[in-house]
Every structure is written in structure tokens, then in C-alpha cells.
Protein backbone atom coordinates (compact mmCIF):
# COMPACT_ATOMS: atom_id res chain seq x y z
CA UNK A 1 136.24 78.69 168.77
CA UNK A 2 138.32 80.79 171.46
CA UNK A 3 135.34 80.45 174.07
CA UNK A 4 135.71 79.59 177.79
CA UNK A 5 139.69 79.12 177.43
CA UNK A 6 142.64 80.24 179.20
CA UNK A 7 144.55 82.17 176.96
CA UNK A 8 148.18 83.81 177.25
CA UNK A 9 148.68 86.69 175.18
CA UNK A 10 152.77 87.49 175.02
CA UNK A 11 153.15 91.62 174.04
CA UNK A 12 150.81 94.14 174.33
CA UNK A 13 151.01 96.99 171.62
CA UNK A 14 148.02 96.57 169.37
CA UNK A 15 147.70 93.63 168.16
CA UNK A 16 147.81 92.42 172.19
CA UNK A 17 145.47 95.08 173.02
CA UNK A 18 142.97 93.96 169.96
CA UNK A 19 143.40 90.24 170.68
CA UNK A 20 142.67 90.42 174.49
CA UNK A 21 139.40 92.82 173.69
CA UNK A 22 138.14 90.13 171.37
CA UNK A 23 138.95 87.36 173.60
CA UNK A 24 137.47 88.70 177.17
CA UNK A 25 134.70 89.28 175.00
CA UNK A 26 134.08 86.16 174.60
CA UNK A 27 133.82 84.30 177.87
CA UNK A 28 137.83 83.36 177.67
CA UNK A 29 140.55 83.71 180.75
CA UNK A 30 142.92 86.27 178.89
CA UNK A 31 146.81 86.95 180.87
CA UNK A 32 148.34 89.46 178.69
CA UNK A 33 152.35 89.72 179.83
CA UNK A 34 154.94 92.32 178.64
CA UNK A 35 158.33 92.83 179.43
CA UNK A 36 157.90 96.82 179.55
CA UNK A 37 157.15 98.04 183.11
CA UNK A 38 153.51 98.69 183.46
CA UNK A 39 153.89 103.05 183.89
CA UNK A 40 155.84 102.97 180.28
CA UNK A 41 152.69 101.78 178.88
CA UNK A 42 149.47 102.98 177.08
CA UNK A 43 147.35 103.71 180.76
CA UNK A 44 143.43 104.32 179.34
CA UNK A 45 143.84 101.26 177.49
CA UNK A 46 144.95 98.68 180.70
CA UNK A 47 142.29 100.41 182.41
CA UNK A 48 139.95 99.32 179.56
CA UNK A 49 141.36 95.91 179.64
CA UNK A 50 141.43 95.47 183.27
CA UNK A 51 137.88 96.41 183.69
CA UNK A 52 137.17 93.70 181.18
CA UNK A 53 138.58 91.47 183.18
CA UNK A 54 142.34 91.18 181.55
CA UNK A 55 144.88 90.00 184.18
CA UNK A 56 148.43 91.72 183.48
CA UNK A 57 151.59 90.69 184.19
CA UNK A 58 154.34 93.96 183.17
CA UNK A 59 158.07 94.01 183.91
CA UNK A 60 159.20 90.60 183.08
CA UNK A 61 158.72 86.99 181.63
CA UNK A 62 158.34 84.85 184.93
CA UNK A 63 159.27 81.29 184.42
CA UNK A 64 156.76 80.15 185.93
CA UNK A 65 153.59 82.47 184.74
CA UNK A 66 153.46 79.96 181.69
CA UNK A 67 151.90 76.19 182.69
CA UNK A 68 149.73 73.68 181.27
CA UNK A 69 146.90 75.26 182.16
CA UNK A 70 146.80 77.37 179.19
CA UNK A 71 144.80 76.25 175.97
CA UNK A 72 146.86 78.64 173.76
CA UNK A 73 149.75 81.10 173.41
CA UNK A 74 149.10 84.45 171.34
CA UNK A 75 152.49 85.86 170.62
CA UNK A 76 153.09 88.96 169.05
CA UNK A 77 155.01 88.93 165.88
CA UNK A 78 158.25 90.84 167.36
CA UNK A 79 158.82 88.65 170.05
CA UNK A 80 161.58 86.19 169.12
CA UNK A 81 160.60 83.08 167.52
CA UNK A 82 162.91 81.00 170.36
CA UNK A 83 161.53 82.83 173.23
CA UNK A 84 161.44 80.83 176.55
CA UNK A 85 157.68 80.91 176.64
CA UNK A 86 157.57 79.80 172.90
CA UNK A 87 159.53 76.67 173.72
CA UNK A 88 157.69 76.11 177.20
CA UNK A 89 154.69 76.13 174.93
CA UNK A 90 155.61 73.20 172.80
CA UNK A 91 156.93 71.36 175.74
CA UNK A 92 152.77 71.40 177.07
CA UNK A 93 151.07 70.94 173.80
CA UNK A 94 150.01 74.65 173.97
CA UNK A 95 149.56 75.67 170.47
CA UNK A 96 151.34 78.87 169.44
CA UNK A 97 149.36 81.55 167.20
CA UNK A 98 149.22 84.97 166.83
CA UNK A 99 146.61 88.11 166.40
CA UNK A 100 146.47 87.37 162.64
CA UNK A 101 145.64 84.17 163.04
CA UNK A 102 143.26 84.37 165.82
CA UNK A 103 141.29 86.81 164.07
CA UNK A 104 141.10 84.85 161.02
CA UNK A 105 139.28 82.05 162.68
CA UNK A 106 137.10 83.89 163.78
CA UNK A 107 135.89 85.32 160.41
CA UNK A 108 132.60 85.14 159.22
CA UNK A 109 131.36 82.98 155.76
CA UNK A 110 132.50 84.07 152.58
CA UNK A 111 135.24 86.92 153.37
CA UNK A 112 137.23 87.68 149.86
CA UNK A 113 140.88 87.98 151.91
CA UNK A 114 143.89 89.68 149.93
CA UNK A 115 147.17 89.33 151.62
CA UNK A 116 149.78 91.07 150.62
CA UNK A 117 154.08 90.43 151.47
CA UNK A 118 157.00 90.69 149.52
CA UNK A 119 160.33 92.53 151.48
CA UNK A 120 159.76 95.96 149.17
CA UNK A 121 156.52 97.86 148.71
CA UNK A 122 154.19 95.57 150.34
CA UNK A 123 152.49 98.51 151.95
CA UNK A 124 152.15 100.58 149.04
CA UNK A 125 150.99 97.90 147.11
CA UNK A 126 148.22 96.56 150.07
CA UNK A 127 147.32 100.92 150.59
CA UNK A 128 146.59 101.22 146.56
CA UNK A 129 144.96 97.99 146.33
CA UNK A 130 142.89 98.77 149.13
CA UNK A 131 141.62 102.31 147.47
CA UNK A 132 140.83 100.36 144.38
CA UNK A 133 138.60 97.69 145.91
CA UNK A 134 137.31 100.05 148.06
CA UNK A 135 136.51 102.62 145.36
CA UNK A 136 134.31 99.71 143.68
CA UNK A 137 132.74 98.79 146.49
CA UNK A 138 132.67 100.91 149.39
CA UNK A 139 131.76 99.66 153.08
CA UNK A 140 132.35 96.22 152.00
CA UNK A 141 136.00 96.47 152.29
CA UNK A 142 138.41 96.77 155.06
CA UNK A 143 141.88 97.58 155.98
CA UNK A 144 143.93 95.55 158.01
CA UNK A 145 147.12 93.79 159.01
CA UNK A 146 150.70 94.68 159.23
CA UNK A 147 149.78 98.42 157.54
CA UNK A 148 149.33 99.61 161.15
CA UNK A 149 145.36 98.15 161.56
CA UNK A 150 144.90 94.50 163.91
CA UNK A 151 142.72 92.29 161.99
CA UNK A 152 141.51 91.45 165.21
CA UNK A 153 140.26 95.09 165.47
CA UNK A 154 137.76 94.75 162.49
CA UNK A 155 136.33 91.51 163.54
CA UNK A 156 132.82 93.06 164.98
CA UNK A 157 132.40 94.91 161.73
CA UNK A 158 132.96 91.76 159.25
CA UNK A 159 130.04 90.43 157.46
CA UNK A 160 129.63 87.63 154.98
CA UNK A 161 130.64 88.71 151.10
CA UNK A 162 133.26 91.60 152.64
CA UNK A 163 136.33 91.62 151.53
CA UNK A 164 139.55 91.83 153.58
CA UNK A 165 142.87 93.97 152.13
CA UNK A 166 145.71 92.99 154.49
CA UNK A 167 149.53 93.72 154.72
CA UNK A 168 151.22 90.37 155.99
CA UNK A 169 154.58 90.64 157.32
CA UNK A 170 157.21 88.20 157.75
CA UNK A 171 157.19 87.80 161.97
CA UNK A 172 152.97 87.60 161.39
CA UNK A 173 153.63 84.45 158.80
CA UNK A 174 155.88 82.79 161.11
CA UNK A 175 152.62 81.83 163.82
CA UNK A 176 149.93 81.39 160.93
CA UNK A 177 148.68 77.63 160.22
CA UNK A 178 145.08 77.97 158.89
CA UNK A 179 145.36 81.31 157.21
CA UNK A 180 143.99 80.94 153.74
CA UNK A 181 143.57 84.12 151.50
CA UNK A 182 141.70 83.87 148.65
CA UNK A 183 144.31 85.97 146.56
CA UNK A 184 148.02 86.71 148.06
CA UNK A 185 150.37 88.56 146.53
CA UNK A 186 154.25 88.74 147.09
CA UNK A 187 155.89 91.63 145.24
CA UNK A 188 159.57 90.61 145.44
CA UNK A 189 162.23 88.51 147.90
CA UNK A 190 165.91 90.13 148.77
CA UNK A 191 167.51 89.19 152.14
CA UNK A 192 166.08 90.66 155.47
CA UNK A 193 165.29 90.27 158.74
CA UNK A 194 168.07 87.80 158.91
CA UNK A 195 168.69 88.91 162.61
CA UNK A 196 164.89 87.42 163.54
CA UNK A 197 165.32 84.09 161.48
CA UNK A 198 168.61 83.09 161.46
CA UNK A 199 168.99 82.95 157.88
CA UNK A 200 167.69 84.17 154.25
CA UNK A 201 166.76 80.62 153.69
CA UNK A 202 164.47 80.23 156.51
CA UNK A 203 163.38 84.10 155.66
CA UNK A 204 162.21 82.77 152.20
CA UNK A 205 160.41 80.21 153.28
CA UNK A 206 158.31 81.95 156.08
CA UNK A 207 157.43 83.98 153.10
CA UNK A 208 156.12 81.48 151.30
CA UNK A 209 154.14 80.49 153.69
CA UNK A 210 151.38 82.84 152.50
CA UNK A 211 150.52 80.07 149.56
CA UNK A 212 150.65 76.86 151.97
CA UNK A 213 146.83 76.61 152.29
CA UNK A 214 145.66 77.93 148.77
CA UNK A 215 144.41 75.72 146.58
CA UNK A 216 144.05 75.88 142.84
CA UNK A 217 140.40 77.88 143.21
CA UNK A 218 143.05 80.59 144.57
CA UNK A 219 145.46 82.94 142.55
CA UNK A 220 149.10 83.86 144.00
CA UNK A 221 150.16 87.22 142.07
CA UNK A 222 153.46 87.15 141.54
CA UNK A 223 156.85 88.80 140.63
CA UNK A 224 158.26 86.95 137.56
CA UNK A 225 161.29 89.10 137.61
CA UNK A 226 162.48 88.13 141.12
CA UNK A 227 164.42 84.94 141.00
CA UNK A 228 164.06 84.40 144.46
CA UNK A 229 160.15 84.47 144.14
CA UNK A 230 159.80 82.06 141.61
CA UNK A 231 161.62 79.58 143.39
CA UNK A 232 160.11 79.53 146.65
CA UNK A 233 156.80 79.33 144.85
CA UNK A 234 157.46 76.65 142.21
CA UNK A 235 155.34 73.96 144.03
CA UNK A 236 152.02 75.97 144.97
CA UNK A 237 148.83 74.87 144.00
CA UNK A 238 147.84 78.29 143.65
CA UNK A 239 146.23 79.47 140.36
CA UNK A 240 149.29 81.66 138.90
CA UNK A 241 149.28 84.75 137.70
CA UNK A 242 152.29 87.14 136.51
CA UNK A 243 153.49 90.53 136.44
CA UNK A 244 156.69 92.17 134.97
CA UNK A 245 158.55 95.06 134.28
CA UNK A 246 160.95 94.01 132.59
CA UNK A 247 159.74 91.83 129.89
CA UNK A 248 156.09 90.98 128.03
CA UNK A 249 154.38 88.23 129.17
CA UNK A 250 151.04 86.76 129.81
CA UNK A 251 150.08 88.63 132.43
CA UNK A 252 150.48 92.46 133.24
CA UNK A 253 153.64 93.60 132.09
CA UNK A 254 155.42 96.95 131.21
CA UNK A 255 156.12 97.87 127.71
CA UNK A 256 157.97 101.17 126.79
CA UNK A 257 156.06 103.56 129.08
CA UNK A 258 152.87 101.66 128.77
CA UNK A 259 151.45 99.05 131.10
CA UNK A 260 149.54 96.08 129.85
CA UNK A 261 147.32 93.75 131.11
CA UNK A 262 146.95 90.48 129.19
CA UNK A 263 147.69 92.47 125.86
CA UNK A 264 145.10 95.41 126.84
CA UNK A 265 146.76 98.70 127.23
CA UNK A 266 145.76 99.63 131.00
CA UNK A 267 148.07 102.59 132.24
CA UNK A 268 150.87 104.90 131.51
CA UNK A 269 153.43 105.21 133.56
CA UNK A 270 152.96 109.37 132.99
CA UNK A 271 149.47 107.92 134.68
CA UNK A 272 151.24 107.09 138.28
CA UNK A 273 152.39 109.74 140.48
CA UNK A 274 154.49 107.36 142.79
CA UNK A 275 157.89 107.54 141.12
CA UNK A 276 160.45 104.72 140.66
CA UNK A 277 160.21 101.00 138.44
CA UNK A 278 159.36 99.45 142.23
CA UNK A 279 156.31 101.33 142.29
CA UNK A 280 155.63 100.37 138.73
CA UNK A 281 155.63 96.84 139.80
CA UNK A 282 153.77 97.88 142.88
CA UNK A 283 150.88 98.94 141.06
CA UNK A 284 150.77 96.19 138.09
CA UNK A 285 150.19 93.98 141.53
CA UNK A 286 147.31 96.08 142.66
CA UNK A 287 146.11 95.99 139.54
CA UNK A 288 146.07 92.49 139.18
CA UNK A 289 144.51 92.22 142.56
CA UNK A 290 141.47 94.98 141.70
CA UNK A 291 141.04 92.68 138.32
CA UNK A 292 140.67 89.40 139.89
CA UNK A 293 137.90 91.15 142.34
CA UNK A 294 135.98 92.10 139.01
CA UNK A 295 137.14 96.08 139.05
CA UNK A 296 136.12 98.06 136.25
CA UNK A 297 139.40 99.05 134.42
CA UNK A 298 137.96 103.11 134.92
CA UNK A 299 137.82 102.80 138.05
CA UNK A 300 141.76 101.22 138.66
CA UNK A 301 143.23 103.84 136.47
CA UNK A 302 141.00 106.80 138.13
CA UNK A 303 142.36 105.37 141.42
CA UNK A 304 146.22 105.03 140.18
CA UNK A 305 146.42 108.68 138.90
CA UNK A 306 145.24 110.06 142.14
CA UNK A 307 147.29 107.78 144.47
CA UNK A 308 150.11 109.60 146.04
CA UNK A 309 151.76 106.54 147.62
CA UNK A 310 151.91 105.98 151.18
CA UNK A 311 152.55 109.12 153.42
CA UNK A 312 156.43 109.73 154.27
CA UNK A 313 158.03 107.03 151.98
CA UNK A 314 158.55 108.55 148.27
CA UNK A 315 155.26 110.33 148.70
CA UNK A 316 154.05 112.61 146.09
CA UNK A 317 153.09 115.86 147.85
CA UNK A 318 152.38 118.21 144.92
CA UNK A 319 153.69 120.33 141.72
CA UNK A 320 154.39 123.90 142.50
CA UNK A 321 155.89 126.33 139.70
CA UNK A 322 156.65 123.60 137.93
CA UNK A 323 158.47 121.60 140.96
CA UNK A 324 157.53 118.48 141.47
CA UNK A 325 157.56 118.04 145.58
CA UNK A 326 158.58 114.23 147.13
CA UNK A 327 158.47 113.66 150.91
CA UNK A 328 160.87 110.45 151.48
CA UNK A 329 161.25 111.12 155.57
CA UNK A 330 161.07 107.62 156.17
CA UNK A 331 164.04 107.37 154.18
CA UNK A 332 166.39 107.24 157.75
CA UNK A 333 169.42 105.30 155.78
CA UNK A 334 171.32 104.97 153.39
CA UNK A 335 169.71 102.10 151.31
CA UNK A 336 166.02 104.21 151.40
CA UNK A 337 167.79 107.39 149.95
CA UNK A 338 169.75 104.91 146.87
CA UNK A 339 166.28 103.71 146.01
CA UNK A 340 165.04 107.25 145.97
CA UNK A 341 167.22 108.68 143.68
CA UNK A 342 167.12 106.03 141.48
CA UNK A 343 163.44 106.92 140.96
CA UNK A 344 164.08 110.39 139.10
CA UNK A 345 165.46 111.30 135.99
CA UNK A 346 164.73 114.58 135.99
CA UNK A 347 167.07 117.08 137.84
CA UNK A 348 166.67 116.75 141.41
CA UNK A 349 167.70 118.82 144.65
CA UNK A 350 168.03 116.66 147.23
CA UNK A 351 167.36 117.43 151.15
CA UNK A 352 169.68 115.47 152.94
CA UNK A 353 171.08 115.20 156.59
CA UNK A 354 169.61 114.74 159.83
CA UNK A 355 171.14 113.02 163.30
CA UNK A 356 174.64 112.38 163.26
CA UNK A 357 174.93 108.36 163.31
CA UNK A 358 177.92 107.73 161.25
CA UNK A 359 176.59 106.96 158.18
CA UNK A 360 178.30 107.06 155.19
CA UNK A 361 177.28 109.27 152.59
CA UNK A 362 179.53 108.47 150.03
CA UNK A 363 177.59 105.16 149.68
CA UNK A 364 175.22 107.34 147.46
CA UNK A 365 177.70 108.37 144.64
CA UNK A 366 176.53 105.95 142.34
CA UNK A 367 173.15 107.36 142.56
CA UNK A 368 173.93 111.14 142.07
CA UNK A 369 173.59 111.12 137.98
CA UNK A 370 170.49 113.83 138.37
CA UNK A 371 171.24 115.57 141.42
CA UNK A 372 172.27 119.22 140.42
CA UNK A 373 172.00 120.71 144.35
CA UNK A 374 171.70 119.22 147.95
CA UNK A 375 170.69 121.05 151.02
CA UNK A 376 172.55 119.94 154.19
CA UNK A 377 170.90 119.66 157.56
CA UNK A 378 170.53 118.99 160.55
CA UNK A 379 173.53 117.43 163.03
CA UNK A 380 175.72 116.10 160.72
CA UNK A 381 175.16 118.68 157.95
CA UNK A 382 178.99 119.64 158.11
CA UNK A 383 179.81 115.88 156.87
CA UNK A 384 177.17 116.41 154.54
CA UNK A 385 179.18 119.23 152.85
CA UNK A 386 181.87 117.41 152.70
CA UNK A 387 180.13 114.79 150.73
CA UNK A 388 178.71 116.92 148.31
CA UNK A 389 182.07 119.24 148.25
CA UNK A 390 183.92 115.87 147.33
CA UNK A 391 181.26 114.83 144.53
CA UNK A 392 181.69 118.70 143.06
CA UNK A 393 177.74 119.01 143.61
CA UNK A 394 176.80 122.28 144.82
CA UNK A 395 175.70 122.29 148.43
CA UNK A 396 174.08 124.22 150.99
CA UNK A 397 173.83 124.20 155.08
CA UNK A 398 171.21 125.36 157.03
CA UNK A 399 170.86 123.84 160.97
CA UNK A 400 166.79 123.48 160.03
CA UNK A 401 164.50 121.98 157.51
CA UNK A 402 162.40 124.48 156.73
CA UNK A 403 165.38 127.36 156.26
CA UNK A 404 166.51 125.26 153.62
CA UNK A 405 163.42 124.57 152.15
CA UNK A 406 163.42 128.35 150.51
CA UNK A 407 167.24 127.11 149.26
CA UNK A 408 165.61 124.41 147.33
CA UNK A 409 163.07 126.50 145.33
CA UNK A 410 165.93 129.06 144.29
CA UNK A 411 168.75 126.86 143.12
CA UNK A 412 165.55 124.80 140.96
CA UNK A 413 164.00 125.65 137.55
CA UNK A 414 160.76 124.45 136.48
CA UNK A 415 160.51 120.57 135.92
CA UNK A 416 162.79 119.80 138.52
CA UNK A 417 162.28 117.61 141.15
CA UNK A 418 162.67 118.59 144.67
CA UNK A 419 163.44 115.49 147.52
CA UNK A 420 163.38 115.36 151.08
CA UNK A 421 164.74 112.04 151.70
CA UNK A 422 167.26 112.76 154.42
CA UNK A 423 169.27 109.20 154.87
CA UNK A 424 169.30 110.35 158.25
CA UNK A 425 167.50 109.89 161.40
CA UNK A 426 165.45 112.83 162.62
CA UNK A 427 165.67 112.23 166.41
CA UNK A 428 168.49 115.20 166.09
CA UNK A 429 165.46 117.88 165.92
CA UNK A 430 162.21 115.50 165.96
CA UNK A 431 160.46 113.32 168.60
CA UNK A 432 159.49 111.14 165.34
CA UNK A 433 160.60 111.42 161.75
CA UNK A 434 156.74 111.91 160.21
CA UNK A 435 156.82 115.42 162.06
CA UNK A 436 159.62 116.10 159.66
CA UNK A 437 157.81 114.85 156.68
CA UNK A 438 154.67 116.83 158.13
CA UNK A 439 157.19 119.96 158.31
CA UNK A 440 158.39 119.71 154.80
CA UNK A 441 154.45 119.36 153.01
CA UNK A 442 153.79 121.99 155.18
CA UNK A 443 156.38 124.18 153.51
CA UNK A 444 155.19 123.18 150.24
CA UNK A 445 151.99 124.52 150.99
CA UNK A 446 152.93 127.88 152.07
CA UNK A 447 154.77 128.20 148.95
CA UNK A 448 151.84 127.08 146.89
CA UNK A 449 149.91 129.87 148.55
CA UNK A 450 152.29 132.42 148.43
């Protein structure tokens, strides 16, 4: 498999940079093309690749760098599904794949593989699953996929009996045909991505194409509370299994405060530090996940009440005289900062503001029942104020993050909540919006210290 081919690889970033590495390797002709001129791009590793024996082509798509002399097409997931080479491809018979795929034929014997999709939480859901599993059992289990980590990048370390925890993403299901995970998991469907695929419909249906090679030795985890879900999974042969958080049910469910799994109290939700009913559901489907993988239930729960979610997006950072601290930087619209403050019932002060892009903060009124202060900041701080002026919530404007942060811990009593999620981009004062999120935790622990 993959040996002594010619191979196009179409985008570079990692999973390009992890496919071609595995592919040289292995006695293949490997052409790795980008559009990006060559000096915009990551220099030590072309020099790697190129002393490897990867031939480049940077700058453009040529028409004619594609031919029938290729045995396959590796495309990376962003690249548009009609591209010109994509098309060309099917014209010559060349089949189309990606990283994900690639790497999973390669596997060894006997690899447990978890995917994990779903349009909300998939990450936090594949990150806690992961620290489960790999609390149980150790080296044996690796992180990979759409969470930032090429499967093609752990290949060399697999060994028969590991298990595999991977993120799957919509644009990496869209070039899989033998994929077969052992469990998969989607944690709910709402419309996305509709500029990539044309259409929620088709959307839906890439999604489900994380079941299309199970059979009914596998389990499919799913949301019984998404609509959308059920339907695009009605005809799997999957082994099904259910969780809710809205209603009990054979399966893991949510009752009162108290999470159940198959009637057996499991959790509280005073138990999970990640706040917000999505990350409820988020961890009944790791937990699901860690019980189908024969994890002790000490272990899951010692794992839950120490997870802090995934760093920047509603991450718990810590309680400090009495304030509980949440770093949402990632949180760079509208839409990220509703689902935020839907999360908290306690009173919250609420960090918001960032560069100046129009948006429209009085999208957020419906969400303001427990917000008792905001700090303003950043460029567009002075609309901001307005906002908050308008919505008779106190307010307060300071140009930077972290002369506001002091702001926050005087206008809040003990129990509150304090939230950085900013509905804003940060490229007003930040190269990159985790520097932000790194600037706020920071804060919080010079006041823990002071």
C-alpha cells in the first residue's frame, strides 16, 4: 500500500507536510503543490522535505502539473471540493483521498479508533475522551486528527492493540472511503460550512459519513436530542447507543443535576468544571466512549472533575476569592459569546470588545439575564458602551485587557463569575487571539498570588 507510486499531494500545512514525510518514506514519487508562494511558507520544513526527495511546486495550480501519470491525489481538507485538480482527477481515474485516509490504511492490526464529529464541541468532547482513555491506559493511546495532530504524524509510533482518539471534521469526511472506526461519535448537527458544500443537506450527509463502513460489531454514540442527528443516522448498521440531556432514557442521560448512565448514577454536574448544558452533553459522550473501552467509572469521574475544557474556548482557568475565572478568547463573534452566557447562572462580569468589525452587539440582549457589569475594550470599546449604556448594565472602558482586568475583581463579590469572551477579534492589539487568552490567565494568576 502507497509504495513505489507517484503521488500528488494538493496543500501543504500539516497534514501535507505529514503525508509527504510518510510517503517519501516509503519508496513513493511525492509532488506536493500549494498555491502560497514558496518564501510565505514554513522554510526548515521544505528543506526537510526536499532533502527527502519531495518535489514542490509553490505559487500556483498549473493546468498541466496534474496528468495520468499519477496513481493518487492527496488533497487537503480546505481545498474546495470542485477544485480543477479534483475534477482533472476523476477525468484520469486518479483516486482522490486525503491525510486521514492515507494514514488509516496504513494502520497496523487491531487499532481501537474513536472518531469524533458533530458541528459543536467535537473537540472538547475528542480532548476529554482522550484524557480518559489515556488515564486508563497510558502509552497505548494517541491523539490525533482535526484537534490540531495529522494522523499521518503518529503512524511510526502505532502498534497493534493501541487505540486511536481522533477529531474528524467535516472537509476530512468528504475524501474518506475506507475509514472504519470502531466507535464514532457525533455530538449534534445545526447548519455550517454551507459556503464549502453548497448546502446543509449535503453538509449532513458528509457527516454521516463517519457510520458508512461500521458494521453492527461497532457502536455510533449519539445525540438523541438533535433531530437532525437522528435522521441522518436512521439507516446505520451501527450498534446504537444514546445520550440525553434533556430526557431519561436508556442510555446516559441527565436527570436534575445528576448524570446517569444506564440507571447508575455516574456524575454531578457540580462534578464538571466546563460550564454550559453543551458541555454536559459533551461529556455524557466521552463518557460513553471511556465505557465502551472498559474504563473504570473512578477513573472517568476523577478525569471529568479535573478537566478544564479545551484552552481558550469556555475554559475554566481557576477560583480566586471566590471568583470563578472563564477564558472564552476564542469567542471572536457574536454567536460564541450567546453560547457563553448562556452557560452561567450565577452573576457574571463580562469582558467584552476587541477589533472594530461591525458587529452587532445588541445581538446579545437576550442573553444578558446574569450579567451585572461589562468591561469594554479594545477598538471598538466606545460602541461597546453604548451597548451596555442602552441595556442599563453598568459598564466600563479601558483601551487594554489587563487594565480592566483589576475593574472586574472590584465591581464582583464572591461567587460571581468573571468572563473574558470578547465577541471580538483580537487582531486590534494581538498577532493571534490565544495571546489574549494567555494575557487574561496570566492576570488571574497574579491576583491569585497577590
Amino acid at each position: 500500500m502507497f509504495q513505489n507510486k507517484k503521488i500528488l499531494i494538493l496543500g501543504f500545512a500539516r497534514s501535507g507536510y505529514e503525508a509527504a514525510k510518510v510517503l517519501i518514506k516509503r519508496g513513493n514519487t511525492v509532488v506536493l503543490n500549494d498555491n502560497k508562494n514558496e518564501e510565505l511558507q514554513d522554510q526548515e520544513k521544505i528543506k526537510e522535505l526536499k532533502e527527502l526527495g519531495v518535489e514542490f511546486v509553490f505559487g500556483s495550480h498549473p493546468d498541466d502539473l496534474l496528468d495520468s501519470s499519477f496513481d493518487y491525489l492527496i488533497k487537503n481538507p480546505g481545498v474546495p471540493i470542485h477544485h480543477k485538480y479534483v475534477l482533472k482527477a476523476r477525468d484520469f481515474g486518479i483516486e482522490v483521498i486525503n491525510e486521514v485516509e492515507m494514514a488509516y490504511r496504513l494502520f497496523p492490526d487491531n487499532i481501537t479508533l474513536i472518531a469524533i464529529t458533530g458541528t459543536n464541541g467535537k473537540t472538547t468532547t475528542t480532548s476529554l475522551t482522550y484524557e480518559i482513555v489515556k488515564k486508563a491506559y497510558g502509552d497505548r493511546v494517541f491523539l490525533a486528527g482535526n484537534i490540531g495532530y495529522p494522523l499521518s504524524g503518529i503512524l511510526d509510533q502505532l502498534k497493534e492493540g493501541d487505540i486511536v482518539v481522533m477529531e474528524v471534521s467535516c472537509q476530512q469526511l468528504e475524501n474518506l472511503s475506507t475509514f472504519h472506526p470502531s466507535i464514532a461519535v457525533m455530538t449534534n448537527l445545526s447548519p455550517a460550512h454551507i459556503d464549502f458544500f453548497g448546502s446543509y443537506e449535503v453538509y449532513k450527509k458528509v457527516k454521516a459519513k463517519l457510520f458508512k463502513n461500521q458494521t453492527k460489531d461497532d457502536v455510533a454514540i449519539l445525540n438523541v436530542d438533535n433531530g437532525d442527528v437522528l435522521d441522518e443516522t436512521k439507516h446505520i448498521l451501527s450498534t446504537t447507543k444514546y445520550f440525553s440531556s434533556k430526557h431519561s432514557i436508556h442510555g446516559c442521560y441527565l436527570d436534575g443535576r445528576d448524570i446517569y448512565y444506564y440507571g447508575k448514577k455516574l456524575l454531578s454536574r457540580d462534578d464538571i468544571l466546563i460550564a454550559g448544558i453543551h458541555n454536559v452533553e459533551n461529556v455524557m459522550a466521552a463518557l460513553m466512549v471511556a465505557k465502551e473501552v472498559h474504563v473504570s467509572d473512578d477513573i472517568i469521574v476523577e478525569v471529568v472533575r479535573h478537566f478544564t475544557g479545551v484552552e481558550h474556548r469556555l475554559e475554566y482557568v481557576d477560583t480566586v476569592f471566590g471568583r470563578k475565572f472563564y477564558n472564552d478568547t476564542e469567542a471572536t463573534n457574536i454567536k460564541c459569546t450567546q453560547i457563553a452566557l448562556a452557560s452561567f447562572e450565577k452573576p457574571t462580569i463580562l469582558i467584552l470588545g476587541g477589533l472594530e468589525r461591525g458587529q452587532d452587539f445588541f445581538e446579545l440582549s437576550d442573553y444578558l439575564e446574569h450579567v451585572k457589569g461589562i468591561v469594554a475594550i479594545g477598538e471598538c470599546r466606545s460602541r461597546v458602551v453604548q451597548f451596555a449604556n442602552t441595556m442599563g448594565i453598568p459598564v466600563y472602558s479601558y483601551e487594554f485587557l489587563k487594565d480592566g482586568f483589576q475593574k472586574c475583581y472590584e465591581i464582583s463579590n464572591p461567587g460571581d463569575v468573571i468572563l473574558l469572551s470578547p465577541a471580538s477579534a483580537s487582531w486590534d492589539q494581538y498577532k493571534e487571539c490565544e495571546i489574549r487568552g494567555r494575557e487574561f490567565k496570566d492576570c488571574v494568576k497574579a491576583l491569585k498570588s497577590s
